[in-house]
Protein backbone atom coordinates (compact mmCIF):
# COMPACT_ATOMS: atom_id res chain seq x y z
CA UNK A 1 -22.89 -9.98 10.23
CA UNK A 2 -20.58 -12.46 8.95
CA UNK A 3 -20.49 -15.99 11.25
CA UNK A 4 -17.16 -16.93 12.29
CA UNK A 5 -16.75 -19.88 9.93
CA UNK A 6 -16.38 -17.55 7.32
CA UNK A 7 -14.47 -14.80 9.29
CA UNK A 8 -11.55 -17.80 10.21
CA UNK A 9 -11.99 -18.94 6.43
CA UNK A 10 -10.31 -15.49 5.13
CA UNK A 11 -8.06 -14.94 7.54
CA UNK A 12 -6.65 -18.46 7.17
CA UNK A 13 -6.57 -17.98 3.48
CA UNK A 14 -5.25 -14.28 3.49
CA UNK A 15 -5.92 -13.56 -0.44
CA UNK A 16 -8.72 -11.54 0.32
CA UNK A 17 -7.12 -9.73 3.10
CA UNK A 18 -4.18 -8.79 1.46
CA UNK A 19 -6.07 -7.32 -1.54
CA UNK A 20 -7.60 -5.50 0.69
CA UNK A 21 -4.57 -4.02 1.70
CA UNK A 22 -3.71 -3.71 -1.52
CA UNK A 23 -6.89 -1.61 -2.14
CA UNK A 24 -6.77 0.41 0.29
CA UNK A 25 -3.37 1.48 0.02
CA UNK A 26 -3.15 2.19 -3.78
CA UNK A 27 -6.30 4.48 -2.71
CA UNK A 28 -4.43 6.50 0.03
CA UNK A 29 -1.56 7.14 -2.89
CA UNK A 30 -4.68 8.50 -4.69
CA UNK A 31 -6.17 10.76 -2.25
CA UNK A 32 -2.38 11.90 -1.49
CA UNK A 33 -1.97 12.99 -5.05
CA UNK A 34 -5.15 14.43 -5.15
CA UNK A 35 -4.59 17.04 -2.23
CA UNK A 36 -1.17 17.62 -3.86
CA UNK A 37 0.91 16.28 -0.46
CA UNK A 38 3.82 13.86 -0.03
CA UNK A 39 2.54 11.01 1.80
CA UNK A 40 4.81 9.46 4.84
CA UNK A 41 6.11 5.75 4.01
CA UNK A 42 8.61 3.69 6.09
CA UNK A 43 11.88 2.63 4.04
CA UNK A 44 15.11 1.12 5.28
CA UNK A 45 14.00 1.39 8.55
CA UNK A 46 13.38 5.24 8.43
CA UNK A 47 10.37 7.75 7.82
CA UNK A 48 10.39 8.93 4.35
CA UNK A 49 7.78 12.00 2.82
CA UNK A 50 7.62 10.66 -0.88
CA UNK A 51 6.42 13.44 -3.12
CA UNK A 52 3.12 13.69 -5.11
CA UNK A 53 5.34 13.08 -8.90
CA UNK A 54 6.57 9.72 -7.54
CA UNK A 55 2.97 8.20 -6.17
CA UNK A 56 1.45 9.41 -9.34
CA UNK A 57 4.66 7.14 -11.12
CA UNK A 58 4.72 4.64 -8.88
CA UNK A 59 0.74 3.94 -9.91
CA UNK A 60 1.11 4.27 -13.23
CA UNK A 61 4.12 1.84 -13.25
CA UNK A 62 1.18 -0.65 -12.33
CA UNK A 63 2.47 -1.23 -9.01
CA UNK A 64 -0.26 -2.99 -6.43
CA UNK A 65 2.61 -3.06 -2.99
CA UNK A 66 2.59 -0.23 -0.58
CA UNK A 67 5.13 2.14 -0.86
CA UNK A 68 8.07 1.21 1.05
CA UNK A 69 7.53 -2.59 1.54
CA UNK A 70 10.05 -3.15 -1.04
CA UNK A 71 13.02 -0.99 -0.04
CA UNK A 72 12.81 -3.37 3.43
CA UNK A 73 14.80 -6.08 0.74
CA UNK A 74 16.96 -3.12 -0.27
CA UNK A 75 15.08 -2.13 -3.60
CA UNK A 76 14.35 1.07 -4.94
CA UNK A 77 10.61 1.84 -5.36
């Protein structure tokens, strides 16, 4: 178990947190793609089913963000 020195460390610094995120979401768009099923992301506010063809582009575009986060500033993902 981690000691809570180093637990406050990386959640003050956030880095490793957020590539965790990162991570983890890029490997739910996997998994998604894999089964062959839209996967649910929040844009503008709304519930959107984005289908398999646009995760698959989306990752090979090279994108690391979640789905979604960016159509909060009005861009299209």
């Amino acid at each position: 178990m981690a000691d809570s020195g180093t637990i406050r460390h990386f959640i003050a610094d956030g880095r490793a947190i957020d590539e965790a995120l990162r991570r983890a979401a890029a490997a739910a768009r996997r998994e998604y793609v894999r089964a062959g099923l839209s996967m649910p992301v929040w844009r503008g506010g709304r519930l959107w089913w984005v289908e398999p063809t646009e995760l698959m582009q989306y990752e090979s575009d090279g994108h690391t963000a979640t789905l979604g986060h960016e159509d909060a500033k009005g861009t299209d993902v």
